[in-house]
Protein backbone atom coordinates (compact mmCIF):
# COMPACT_ATOMS: atom_id res chain seq x y z
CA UNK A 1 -87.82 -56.40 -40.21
CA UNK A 2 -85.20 -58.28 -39.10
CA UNK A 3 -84.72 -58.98 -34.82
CA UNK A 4 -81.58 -58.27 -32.86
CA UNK A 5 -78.39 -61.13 -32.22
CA UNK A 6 -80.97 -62.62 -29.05
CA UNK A 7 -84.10 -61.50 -30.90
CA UNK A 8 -85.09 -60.07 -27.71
CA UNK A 9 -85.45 -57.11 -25.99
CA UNK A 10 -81.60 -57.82 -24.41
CA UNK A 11 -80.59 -56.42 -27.64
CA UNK A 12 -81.13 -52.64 -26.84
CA UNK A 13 -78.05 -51.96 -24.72
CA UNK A 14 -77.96 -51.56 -21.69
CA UNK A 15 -81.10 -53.52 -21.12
CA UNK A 16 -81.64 -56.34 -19.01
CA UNK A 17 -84.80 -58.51 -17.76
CA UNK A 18 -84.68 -60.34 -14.36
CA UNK A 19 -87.26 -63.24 -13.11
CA UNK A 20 -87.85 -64.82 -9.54
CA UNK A 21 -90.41 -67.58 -10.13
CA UNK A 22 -92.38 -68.51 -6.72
CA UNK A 23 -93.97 -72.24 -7.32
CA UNK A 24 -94.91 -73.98 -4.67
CA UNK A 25 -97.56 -76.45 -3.97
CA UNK A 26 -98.43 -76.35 -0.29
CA UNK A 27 -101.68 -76.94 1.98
CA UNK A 28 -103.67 -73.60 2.44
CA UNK A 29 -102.94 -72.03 5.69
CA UNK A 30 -102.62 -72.51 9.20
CA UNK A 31 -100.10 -75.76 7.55
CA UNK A 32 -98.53 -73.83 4.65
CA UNK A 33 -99.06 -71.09 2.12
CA UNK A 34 -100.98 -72.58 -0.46
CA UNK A 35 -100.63 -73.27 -4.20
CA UNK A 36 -98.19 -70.37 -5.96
CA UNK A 37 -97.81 -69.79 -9.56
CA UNK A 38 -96.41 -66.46 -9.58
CA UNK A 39 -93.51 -64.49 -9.12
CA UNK A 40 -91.56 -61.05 -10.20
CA UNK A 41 -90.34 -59.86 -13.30
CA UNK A 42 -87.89 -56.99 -13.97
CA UNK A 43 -87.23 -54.95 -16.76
CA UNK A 44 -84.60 -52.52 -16.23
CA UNK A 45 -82.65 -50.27 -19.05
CA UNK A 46 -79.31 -49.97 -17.61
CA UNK A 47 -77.44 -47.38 -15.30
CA UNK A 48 -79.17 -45.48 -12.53
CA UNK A 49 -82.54 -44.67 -12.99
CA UNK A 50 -82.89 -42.20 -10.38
CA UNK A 51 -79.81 -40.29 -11.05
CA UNK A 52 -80.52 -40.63 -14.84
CA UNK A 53 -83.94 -40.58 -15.72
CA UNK A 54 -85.12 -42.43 -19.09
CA UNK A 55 -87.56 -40.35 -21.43
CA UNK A 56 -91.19 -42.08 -21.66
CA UNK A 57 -94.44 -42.35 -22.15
CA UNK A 58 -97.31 -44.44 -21.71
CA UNK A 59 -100.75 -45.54 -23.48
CA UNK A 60 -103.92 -47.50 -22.32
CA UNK A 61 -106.04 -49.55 -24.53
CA UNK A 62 -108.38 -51.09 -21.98
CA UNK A 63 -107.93 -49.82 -18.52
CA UNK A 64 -109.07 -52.59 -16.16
CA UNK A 65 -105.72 -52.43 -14.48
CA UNK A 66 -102.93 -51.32 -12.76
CA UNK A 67 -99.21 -49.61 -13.46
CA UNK A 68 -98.18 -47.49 -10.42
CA UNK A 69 -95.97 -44.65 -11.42
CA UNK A 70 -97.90 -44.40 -15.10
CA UNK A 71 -99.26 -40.65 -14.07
CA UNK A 72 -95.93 -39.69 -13.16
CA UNK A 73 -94.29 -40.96 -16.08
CA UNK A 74 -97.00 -39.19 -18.05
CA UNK A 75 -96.45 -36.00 -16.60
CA UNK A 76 -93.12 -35.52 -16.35
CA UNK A 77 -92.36 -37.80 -19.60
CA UNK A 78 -89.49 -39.74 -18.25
CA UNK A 79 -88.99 -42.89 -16.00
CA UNK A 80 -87.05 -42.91 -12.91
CA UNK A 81 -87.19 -46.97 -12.07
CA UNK A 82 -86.92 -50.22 -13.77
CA UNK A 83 -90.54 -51.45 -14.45
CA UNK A 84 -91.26 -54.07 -12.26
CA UNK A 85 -94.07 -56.58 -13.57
CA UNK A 86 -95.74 -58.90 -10.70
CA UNK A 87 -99.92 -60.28 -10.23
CA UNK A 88 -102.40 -58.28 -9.13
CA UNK A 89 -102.67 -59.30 -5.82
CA UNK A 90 -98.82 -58.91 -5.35
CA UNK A 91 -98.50 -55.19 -6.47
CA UNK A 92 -98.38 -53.54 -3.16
CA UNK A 93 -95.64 -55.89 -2.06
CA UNK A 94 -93.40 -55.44 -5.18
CA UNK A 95 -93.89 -51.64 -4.69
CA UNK A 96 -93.01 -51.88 -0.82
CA UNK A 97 -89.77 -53.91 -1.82
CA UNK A 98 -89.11 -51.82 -5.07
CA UNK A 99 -88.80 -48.80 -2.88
CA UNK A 100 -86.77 -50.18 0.02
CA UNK A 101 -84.11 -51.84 -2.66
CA UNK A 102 -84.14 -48.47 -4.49
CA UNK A 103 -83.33 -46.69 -1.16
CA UNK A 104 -80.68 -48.80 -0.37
CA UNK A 105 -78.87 -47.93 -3.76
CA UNK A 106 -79.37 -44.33 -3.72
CA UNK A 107 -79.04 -41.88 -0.30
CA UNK A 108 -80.18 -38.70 -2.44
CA UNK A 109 -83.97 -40.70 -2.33
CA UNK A 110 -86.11 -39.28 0.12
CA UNK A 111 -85.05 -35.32 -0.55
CA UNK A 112 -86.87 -35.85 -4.03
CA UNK A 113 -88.95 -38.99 -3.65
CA UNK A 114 -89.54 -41.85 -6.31
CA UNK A 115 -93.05 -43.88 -7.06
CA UNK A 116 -91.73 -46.99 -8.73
CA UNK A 117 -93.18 -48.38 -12.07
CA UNK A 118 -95.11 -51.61 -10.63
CA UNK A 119 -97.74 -53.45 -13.55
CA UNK A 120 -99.63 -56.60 -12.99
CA UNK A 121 -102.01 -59.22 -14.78
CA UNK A 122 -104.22 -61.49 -12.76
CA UNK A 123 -103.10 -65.26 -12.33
CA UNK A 124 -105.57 -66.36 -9.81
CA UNK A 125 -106.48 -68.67 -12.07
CA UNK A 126 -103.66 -70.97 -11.25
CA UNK A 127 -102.44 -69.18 -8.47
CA UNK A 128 -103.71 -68.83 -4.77
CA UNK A 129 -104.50 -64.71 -4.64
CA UNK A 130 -105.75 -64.78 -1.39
CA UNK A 131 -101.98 -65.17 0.28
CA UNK A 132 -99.60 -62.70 -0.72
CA UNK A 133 -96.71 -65.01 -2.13
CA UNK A 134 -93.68 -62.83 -3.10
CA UNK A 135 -91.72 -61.58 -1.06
CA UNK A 136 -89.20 -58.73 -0.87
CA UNK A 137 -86.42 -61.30 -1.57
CA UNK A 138 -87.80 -62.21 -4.94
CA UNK A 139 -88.17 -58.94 -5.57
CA UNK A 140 -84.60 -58.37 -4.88
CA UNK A 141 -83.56 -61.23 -6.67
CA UNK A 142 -85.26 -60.29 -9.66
CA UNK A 143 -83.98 -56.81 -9.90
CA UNK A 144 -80.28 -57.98 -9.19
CA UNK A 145 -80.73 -60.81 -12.20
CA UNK A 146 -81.99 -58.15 -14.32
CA UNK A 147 -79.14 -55.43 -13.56
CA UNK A 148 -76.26 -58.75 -14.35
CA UNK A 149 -78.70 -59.67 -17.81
CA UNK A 150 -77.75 -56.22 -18.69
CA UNK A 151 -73.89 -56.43 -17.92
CA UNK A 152 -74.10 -60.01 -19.70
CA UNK A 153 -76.33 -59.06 -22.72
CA UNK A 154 -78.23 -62.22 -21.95
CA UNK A 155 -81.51 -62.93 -23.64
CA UNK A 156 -84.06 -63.55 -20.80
CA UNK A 157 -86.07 -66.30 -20.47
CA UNK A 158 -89.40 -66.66 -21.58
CA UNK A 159 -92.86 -68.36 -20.95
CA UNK A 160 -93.84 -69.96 -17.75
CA UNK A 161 -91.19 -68.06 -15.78
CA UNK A 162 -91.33 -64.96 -13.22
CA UNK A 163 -94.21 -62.67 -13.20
CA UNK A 164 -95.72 -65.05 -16.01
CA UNK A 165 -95.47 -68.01 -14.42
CA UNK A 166 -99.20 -68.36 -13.39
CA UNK A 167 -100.56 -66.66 -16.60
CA UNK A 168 -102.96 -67.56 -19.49
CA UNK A 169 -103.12 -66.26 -23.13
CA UNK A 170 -105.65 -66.67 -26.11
CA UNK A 171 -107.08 -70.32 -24.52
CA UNK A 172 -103.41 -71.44 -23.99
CA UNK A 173 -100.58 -71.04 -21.06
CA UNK A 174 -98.75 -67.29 -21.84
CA UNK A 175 -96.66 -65.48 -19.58
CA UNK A 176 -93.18 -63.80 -20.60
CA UNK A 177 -92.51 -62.89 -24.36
CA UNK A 178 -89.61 -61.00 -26.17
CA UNK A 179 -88.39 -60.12 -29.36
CA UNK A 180 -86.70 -57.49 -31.11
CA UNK A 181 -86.21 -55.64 -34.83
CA UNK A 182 -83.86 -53.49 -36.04
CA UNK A 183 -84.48 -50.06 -37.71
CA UNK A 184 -82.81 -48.87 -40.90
CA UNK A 185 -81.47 -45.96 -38.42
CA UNK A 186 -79.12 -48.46 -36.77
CA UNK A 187 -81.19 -48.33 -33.54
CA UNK A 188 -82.92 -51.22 -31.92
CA UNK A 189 -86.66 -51.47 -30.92
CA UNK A 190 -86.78 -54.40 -28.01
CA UNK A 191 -90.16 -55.60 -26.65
CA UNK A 192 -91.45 -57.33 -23.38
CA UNK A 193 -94.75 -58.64 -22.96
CA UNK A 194 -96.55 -60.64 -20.01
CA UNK A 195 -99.42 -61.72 -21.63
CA UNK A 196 -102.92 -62.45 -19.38
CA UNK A 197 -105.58 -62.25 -22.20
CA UNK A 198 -107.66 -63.37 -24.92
CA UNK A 199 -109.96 -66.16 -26.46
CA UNK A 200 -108.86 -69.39 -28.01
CA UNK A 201 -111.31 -68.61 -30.79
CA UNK A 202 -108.79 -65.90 -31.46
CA UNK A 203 -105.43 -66.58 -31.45
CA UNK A 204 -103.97 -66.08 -35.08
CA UNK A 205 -100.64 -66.17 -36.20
CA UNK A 206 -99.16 -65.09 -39.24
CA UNK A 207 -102.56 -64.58 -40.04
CA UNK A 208 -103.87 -67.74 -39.61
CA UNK A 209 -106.94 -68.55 -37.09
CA UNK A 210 -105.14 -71.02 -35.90
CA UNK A 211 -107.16 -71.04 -32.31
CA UNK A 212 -110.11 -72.72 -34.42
CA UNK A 213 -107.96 -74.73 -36.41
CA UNK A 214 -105.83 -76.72 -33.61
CA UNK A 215 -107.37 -79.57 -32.63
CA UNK A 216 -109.87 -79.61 -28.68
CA UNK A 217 -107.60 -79.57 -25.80
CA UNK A 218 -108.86 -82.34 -23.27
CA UNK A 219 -112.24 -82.05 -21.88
CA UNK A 220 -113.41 -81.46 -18.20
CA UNK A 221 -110.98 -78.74 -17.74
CA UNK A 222 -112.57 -75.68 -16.66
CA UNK A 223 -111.50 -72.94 -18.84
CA UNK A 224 -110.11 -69.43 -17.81
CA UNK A 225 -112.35 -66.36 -18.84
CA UNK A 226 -111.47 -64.71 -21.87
CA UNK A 227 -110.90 -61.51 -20.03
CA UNK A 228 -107.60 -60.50 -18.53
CA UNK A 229 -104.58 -58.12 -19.23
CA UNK A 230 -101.22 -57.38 -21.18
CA UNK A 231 -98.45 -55.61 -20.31
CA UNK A 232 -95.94 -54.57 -22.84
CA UNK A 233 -92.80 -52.98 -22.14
CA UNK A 234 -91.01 -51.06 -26.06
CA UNK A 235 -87.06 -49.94 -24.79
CA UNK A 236 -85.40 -48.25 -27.88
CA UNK A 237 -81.74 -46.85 -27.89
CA UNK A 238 -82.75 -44.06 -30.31
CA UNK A 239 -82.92 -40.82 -29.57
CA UNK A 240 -86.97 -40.48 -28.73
CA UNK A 241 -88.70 -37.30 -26.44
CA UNK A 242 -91.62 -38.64 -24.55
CA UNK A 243 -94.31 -37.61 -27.01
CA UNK A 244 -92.31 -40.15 -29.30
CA UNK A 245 -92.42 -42.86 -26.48
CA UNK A 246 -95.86 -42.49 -26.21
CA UNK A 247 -96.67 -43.00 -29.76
CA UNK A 248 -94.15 -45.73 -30.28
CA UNK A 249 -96.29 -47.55 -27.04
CA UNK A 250 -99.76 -46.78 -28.83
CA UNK A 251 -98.76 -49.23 -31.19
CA UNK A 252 -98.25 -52.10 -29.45
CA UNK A 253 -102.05 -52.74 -29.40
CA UNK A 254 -101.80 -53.32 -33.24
CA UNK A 255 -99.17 -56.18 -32.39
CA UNK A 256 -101.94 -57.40 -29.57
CA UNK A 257 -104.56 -57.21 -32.31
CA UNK A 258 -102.71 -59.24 -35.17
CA UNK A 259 -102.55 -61.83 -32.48
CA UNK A 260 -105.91 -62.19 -31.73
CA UNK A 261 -106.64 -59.41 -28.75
CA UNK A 262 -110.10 -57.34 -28.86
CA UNK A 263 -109.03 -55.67 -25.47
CA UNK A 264 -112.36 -57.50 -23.28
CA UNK A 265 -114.12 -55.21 -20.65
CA UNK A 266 -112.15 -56.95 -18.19
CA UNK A 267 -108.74 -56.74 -19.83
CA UNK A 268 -105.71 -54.20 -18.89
CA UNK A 269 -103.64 -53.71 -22.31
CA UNK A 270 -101.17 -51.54 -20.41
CA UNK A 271 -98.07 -50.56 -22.85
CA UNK A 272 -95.31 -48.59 -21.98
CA UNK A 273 -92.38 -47.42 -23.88
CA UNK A 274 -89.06 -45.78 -22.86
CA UNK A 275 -85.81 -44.53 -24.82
CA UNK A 276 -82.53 -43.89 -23.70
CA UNK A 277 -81.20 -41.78 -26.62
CA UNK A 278 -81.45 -39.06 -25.03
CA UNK A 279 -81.16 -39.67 -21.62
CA UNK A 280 -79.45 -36.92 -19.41
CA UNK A 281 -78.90 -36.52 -15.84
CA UNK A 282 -81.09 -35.63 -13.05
CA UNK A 283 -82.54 -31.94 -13.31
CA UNK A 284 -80.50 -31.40 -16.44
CA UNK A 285 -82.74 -30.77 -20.23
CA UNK A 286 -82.13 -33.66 -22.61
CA UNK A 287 -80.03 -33.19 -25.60
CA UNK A 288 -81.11 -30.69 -28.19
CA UNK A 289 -84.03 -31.07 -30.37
CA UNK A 290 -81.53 -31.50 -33.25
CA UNK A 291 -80.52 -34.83 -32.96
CA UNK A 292 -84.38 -36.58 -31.81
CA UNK A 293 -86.13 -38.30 -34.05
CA UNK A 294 -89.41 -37.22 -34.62
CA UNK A 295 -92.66 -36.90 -37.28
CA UNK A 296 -92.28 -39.41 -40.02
CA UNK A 297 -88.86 -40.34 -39.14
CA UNK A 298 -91.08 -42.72 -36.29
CA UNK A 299 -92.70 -44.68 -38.80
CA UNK A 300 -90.02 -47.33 -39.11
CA UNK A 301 -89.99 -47.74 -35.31
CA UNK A 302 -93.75 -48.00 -35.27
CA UNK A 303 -93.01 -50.72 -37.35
CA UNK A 304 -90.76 -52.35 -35.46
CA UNK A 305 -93.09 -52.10 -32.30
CA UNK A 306 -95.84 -53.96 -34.09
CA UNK A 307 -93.79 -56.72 -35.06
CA UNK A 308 -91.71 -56.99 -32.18
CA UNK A 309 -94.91 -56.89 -30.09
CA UNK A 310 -96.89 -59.66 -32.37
CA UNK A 311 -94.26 -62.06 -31.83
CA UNK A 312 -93.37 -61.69 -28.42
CA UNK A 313 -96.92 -62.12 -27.37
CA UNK A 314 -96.78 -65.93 -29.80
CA UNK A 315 -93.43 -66.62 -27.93
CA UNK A 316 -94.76 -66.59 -24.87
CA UNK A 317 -97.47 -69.01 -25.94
CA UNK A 318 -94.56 -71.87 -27.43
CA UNK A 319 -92.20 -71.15 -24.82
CA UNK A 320 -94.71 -71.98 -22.34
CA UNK A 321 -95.50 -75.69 -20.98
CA UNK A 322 -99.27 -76.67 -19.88
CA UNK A 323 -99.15 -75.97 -16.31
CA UNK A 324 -101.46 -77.08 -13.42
CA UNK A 325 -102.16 -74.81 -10.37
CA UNK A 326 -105.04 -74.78 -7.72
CA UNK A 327 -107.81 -76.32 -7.64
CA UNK A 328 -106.76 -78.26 -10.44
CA UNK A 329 -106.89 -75.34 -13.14
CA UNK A 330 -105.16 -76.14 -16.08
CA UNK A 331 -103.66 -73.45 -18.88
CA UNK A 332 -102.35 -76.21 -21.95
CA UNK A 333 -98.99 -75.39 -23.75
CA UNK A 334 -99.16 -74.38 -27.51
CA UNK A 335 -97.87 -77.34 -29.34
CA UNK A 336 -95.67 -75.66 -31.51
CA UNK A 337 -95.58 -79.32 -33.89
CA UNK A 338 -99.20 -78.65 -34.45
CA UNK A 339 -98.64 -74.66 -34.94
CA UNK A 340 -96.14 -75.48 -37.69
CA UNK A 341 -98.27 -78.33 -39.37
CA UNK A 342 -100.86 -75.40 -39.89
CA UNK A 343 -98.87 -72.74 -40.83
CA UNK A 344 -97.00 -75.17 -43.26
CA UNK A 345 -100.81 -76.20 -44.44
CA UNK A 346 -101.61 -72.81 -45.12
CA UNK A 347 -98.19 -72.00 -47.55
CA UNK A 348 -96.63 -69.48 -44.67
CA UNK A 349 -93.59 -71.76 -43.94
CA UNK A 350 -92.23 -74.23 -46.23
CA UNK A 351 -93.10 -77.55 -45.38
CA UNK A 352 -90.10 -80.38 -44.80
């Protein structure tokens, strides 16, 4: 199917994504904080959440993880904040900060309270966990560059950046990933991903196991268990209820699987999906049944999901440079000159 003008999930209006990076490279404590690969990401649809609530839904693949404001969401079927994406350890900073900035932008919170959507993978790999390293200016900072991406239509960055900034993927370095597809409806599926998971045995694109096909990274590096998690993020502009947003973020696990992903006993495939088709405001019902799209009407934007989904998780991977965090741990970039070479080897891309 073919992606959006920024092939990214910037291309559902309204949309924006927002990153504060934390890197630093400090002695442990009482001299300084430590070694930080980490940082915030935001994903926000547009307007004012709480005021206008986005239908939504939610689905789990392998639960060994965390999304604050999932039951809610669940429940009432809609979301009432930007997603905010962060590391494990981080969480119940982001969702301190994510409420105070939320506050400060809307008096009427606190007569009808919200729980902000907070959703982490683990990057103590490269990343000193044991000091809490964002702050609630990053926080800030991303939500304020994610609310301009939206007013800009800017495609957001990718790989090594934000909340992915300390993350590993399928034996490689992952992080942020985004793409997008249209639908023959005229809508647009976009798709965020901070990818945390995987074996190197495993990665495959377009089909091809390229994991055992690249040549050995450099030896003596110790190498980050296969386990770990996913978060994906599906915004559509069509016209979707919440039972529709759940089903559209079921199948973002097929997109996880084509890339290699068997959802490990330690891994948190987390996948949420929101639409604003139909949004409406506060305590008012969404627009009539008449104009969602429903049943097999869906299957072209279960399509889109899949792809969108596959290929963000593989942009993440060649958008991302081999980074080096503490203790000397080591997550290698994809060379994408090698990824091509096979692909090109195995009649998928022309060679030349």
């Amino acid at each position: 199917m073919p992606p959006g003008p920024t092939a990214s999930i910037a291309d559902v209006p309204g949309t924006g994504v927002g990153h504060a990076t934390v890197w630093r490279d400090e002695p442990p404590p009482p001299e300084g904080r430590g070694i930080a690969r980490t940082g915030v990401t935001v994903i926000d649809p547009g307007g004012n959440m709480f005021a206008s609530p986005v239908p939504a839904g939610g689905a789990v693949l392998n639960g060994a993880g965390e999304c604050t404001g999932f039951l809610t969401m669940a429940e009432w079927g809609l979301a009432e904040t930007p997603v905010f994406l962060t590391s494990t350890m981080q969480v119940g900073r982001v969702y301190d900060a994510a409420c105070e900035l939320l506050l400060a932008g809307n008096p009427e919170i606190g007569d009808d309270v919200i729980i902000p959507i907070v959703a982490e993978c683990d990057d103590s790999f490269l990343s000193d966990a044991r000091r809490m390293q964002v702050t609630t200016a990053d926080v800030a900072v991303a939500l304020e560059r994610a609310r301009t991406a939206a007013r800009d239509r800017a495609a957001p960055a990718e790989g090594a950046v934000g909340a992915g900034t300390g993350m590993s993927c399928l034996g490689f370095k992952g992080g942020i990933g985004t793409s997008s597809r249209l639908v023959p409806s005229g809508h647009t599926v976009g798709v965020l991903v901070l990818t945390n998971f995987g074996d190197r045995e495993r990665l495959t694109i377009d089909g091809v196991p390229a994991g055992r096909l690249l040549p050995p990274g450099p030896g003596g590096e110790r190498s980050r268990p296969p386990a770990g998690s996913c978060i994906t993020v599906v915004v559509t502009d069509a016209p979707l209820d919440s039972a529709a947003c759940t089903r559209l973020a079921r199948r973002a696990g097929l997109g996880l699987a084509r890339t290699g992903s068997t959802a490990h006993h330690g891994s948190g495939e987390i996948f949420l999906a929101m639409a604003t088709g139909l949004r409406a405001p506060r305590g008012t019902p969404a627009a009539s049944a008449g104009s969602r799209i429903a049943g097999r009407d869906l299957d072209p934007f279960f399509d889109a999901a899949v792809e969108a989904t596959e290929e963000a998780v593989l942009n993440s991977l060649l958008t991302a440079p081999t980074v080096t965090g503490r203790d000397g741990n080591t997550s290698p970039g994809l060379d994408a000159g090698q990824v091509r070479d096979l692909l090109v080897a195995a009649g998928r891309i022309p060679g030349g």
